[in-house]
Protein backbone atom coordinates (compact mmCIF):
# COMPACT_ATOMS: atom_id res chain seq x y z
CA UNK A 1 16.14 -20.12 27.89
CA UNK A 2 14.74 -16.71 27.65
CA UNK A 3 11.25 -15.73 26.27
CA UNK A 4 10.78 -14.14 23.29
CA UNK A 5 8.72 -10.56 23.75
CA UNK A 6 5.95 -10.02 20.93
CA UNK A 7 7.91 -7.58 19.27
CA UNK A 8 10.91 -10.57 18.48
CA UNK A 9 7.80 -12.46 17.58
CA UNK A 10 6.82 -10.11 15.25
CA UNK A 11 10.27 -9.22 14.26
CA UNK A 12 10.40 -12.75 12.99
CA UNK A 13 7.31 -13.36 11.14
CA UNK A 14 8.41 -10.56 9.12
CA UNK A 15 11.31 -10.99 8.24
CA UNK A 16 10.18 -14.18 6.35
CA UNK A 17 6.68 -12.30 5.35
CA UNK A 18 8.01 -9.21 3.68
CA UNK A 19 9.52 -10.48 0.95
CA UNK A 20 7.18 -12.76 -0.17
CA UNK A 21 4.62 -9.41 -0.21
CA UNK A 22 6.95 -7.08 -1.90
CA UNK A 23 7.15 -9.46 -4.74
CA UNK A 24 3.49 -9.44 -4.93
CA UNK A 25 3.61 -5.58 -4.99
CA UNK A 26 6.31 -5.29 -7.60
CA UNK A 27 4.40 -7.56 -9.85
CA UNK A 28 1.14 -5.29 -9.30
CA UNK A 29 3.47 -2.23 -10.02
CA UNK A 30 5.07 -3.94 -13.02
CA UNK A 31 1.39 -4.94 -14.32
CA UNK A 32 0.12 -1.55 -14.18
CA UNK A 33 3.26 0.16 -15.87
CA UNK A 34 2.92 -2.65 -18.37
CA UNK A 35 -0.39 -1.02 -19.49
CA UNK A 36 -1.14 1.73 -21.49
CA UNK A 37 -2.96 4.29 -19.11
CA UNK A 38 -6.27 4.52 -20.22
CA UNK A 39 -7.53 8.06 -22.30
CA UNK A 40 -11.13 8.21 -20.46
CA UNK A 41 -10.11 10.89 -17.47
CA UNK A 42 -11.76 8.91 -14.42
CA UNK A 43 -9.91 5.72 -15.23
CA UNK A 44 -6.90 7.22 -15.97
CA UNK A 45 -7.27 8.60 -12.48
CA UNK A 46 -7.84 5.68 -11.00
CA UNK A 47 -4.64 3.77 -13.17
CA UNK A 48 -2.49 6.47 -11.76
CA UNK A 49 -3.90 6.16 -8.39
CA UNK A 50 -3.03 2.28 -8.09
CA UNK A 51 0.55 3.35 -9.22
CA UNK A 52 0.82 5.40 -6.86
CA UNK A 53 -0.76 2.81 -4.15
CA UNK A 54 1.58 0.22 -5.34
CA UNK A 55 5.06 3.20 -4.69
CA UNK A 56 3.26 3.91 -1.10
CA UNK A 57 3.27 -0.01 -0.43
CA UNK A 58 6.35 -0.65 -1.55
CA UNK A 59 7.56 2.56 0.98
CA UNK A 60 5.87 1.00 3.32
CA UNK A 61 7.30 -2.17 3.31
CA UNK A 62 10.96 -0.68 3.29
CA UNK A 63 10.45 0.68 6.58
CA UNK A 64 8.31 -2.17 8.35
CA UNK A 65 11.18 -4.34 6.80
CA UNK A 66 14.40 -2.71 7.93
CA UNK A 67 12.53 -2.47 11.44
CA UNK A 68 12.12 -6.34 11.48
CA UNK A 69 15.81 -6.26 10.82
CA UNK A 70 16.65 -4.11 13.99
CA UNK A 71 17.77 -5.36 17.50
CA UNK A 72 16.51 -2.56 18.71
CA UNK A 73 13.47 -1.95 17.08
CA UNK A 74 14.77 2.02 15.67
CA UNK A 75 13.13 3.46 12.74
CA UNK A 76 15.73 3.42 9.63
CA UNK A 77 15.24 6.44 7.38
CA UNK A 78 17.83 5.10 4.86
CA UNK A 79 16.76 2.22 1.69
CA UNK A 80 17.92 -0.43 0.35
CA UNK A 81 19.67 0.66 -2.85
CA UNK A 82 17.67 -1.65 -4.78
CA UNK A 83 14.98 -1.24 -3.61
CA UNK A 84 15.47 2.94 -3.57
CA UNK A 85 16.37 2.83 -6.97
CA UNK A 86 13.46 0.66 -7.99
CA UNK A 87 10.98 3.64 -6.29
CA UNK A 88 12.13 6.21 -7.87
CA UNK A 89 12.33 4.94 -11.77
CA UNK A 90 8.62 4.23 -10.52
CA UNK A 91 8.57 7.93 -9.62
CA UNK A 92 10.15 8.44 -13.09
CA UNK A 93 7.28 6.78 -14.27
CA UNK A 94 4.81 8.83 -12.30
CA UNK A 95 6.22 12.01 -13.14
CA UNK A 96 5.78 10.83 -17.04
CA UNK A 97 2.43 9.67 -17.06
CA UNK A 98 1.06 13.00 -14.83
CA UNK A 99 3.10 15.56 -17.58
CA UNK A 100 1.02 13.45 -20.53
């Protein structure tokens, strides 16, 4: 039986990590679009801010979790559809809140 190398370790782990996390980042995105932003200027900053966190994360994940899905360990520039279409309505979102 051969070895596994780290990065089929790895590879692994993630694959049943990355879900679990993404959910917790969509319901921190969902949460913050839930809520009015606030009027005072530094905490709206900051609202939009952990919006923005939340896309970047969510990016993030995308790519660490169609590399977990690779034999070969390439980078995939290409989304899920779902998951691609879920980023940019946030975007949408974004976009709104920063013309306001």
């Amino acid at each position: 039986m051969r070895k596994r190398t780290c990065k089929e370790h790895l590879q692994t782990k993630l694959k049943k990590q990355i879900p679990l996390i993404a959910d917790s980042v969509l319901e921190a995105y969902q949460a913050f679009t839930a809520e009015a932003p606030p009027d005072e200027v530094k905490e709206f900053a900051a609202h939009f801010a952990a919006r923005r966190a939340c896309i970047a994360h969510l990016e993030q994940l995308i790519k660490i979790s169609q590399w977990a899905e690779r034999d070969d360990g390439a980078h995939i520039e290409d989304s899920e559809p779902a998951l691609a279409a879920l980023l940019a309505e946030a975007q949408r979102d974004l976009d709104a809140i920063s013309s306001e």
